[in-house]
C-alpha atoms as a PDB file:
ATOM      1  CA  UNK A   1       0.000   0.000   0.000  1.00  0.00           C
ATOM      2  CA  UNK A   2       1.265   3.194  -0.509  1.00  0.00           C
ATOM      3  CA  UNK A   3       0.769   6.502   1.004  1.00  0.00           C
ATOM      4  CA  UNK A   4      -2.259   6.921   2.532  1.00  0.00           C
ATOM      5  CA  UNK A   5      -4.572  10.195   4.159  1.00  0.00           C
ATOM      6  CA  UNK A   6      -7.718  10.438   6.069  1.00  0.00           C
ATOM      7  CA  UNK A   7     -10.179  13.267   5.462  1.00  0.00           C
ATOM      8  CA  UNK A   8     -13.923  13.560   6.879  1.00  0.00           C
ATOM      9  CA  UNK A   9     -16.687  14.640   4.061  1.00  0.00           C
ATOM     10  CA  UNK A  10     -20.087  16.102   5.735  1.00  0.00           C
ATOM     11  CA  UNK A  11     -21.709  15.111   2.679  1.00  0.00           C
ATOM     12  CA  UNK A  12     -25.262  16.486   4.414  1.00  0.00           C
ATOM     13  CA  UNK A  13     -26.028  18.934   7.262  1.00  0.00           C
ATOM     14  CA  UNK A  14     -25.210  16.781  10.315  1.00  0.00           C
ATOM     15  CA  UNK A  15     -23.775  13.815   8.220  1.00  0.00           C
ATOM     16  CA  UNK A  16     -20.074  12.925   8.686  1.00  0.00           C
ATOM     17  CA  UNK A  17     -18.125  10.211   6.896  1.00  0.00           C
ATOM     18  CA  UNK A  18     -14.431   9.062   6.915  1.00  0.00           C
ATOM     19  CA  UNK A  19     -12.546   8.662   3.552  1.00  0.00           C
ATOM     20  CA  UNK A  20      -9.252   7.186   3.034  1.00  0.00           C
ATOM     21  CA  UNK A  21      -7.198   8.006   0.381  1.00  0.00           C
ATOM     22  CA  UNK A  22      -4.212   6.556  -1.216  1.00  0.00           C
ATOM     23  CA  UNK A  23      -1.753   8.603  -3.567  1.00  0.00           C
ATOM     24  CA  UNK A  24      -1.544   7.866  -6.685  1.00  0.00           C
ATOM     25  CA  UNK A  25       1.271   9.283  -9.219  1.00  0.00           C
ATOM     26  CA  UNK A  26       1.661  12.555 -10.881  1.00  0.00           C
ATOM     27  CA  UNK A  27       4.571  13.834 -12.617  1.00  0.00           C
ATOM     28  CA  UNK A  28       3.687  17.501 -10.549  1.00  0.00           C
ATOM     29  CA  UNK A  29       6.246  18.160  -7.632  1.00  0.00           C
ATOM     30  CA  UNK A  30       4.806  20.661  -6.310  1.00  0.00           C
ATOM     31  CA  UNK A  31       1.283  18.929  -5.416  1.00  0.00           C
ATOM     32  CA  UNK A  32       0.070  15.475  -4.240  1.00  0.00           C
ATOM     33  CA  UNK A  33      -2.923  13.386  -6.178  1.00  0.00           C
ATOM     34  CA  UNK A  34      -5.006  10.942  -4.248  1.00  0.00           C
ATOM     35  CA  UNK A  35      -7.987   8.701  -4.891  1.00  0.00           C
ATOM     36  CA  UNK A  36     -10.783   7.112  -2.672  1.00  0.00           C
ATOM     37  CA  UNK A  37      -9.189   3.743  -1.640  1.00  0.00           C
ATOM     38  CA  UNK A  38     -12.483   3.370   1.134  1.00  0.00           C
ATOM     39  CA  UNK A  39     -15.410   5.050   2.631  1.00  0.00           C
ATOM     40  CA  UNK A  40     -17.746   4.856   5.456  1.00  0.00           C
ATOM     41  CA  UNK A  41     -20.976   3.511   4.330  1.00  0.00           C
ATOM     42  CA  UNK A  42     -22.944   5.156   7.525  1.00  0.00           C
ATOM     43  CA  UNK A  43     -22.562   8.588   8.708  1.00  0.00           C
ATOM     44  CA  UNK A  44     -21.285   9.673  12.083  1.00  0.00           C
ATOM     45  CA  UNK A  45     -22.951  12.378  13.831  1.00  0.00           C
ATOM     46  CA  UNK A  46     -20.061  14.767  13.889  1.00  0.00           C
ATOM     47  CA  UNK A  47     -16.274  15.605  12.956  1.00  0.00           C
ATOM     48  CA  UNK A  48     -14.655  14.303  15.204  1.00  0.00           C
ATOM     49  CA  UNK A  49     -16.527  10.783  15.351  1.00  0.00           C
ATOM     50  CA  UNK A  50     -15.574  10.304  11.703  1.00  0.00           C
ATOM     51  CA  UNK A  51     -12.041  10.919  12.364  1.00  0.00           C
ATOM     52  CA  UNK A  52     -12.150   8.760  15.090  1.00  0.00           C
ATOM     53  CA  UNK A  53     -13.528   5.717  13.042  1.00  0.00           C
ATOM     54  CA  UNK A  54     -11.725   6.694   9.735  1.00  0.00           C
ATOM     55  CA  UNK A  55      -8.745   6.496  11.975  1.00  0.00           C
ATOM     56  CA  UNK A  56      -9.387   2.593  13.157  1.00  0.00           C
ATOM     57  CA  UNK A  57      -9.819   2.130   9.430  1.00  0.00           C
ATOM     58  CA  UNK A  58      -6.663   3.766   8.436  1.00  0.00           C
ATOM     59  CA  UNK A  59      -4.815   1.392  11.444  1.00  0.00           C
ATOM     60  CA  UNK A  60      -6.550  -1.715   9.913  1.00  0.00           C
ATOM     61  CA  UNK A  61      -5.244  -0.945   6.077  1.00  0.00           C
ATOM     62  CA  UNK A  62      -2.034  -0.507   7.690  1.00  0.00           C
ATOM     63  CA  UNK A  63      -1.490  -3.980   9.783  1.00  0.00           C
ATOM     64  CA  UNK A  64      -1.549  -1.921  12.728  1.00  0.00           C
ATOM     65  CA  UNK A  65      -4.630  -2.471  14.481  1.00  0.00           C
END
């Protein structure tokens, strides 16, 4: 796997969900490119509940759980 991010979309007033990412290549320097690699399939109520599950995700794509 390469390298990875965690973002929160609030795709919905009051709707929160976790999205990995995973870079992918550009020939740019000067910025980073990333696509979807996984999202939550149910919202979280807020922020920081998002970020708190995305985060367990993240740990589980990454062997350290």
């Amino acid at each position: 796997m390469g390298d990875l991010a965690l973002t929160v979309e609030e795709r919905a007033q009051g709707e929160f969900y976790w999205v990995v990412l995973e870079a992918i290549t550009d020939d740019s320097q000067d910025r980073m490119v990333y696509r979807r690699l996984r999202a939550a399939e149910q919202p979280q109520d807020s922020y920081s509940s998002a970020l708190a599950v995305g985060s367990l995700m993240l740990r589980r794509l990454t062997g350290h759980s």
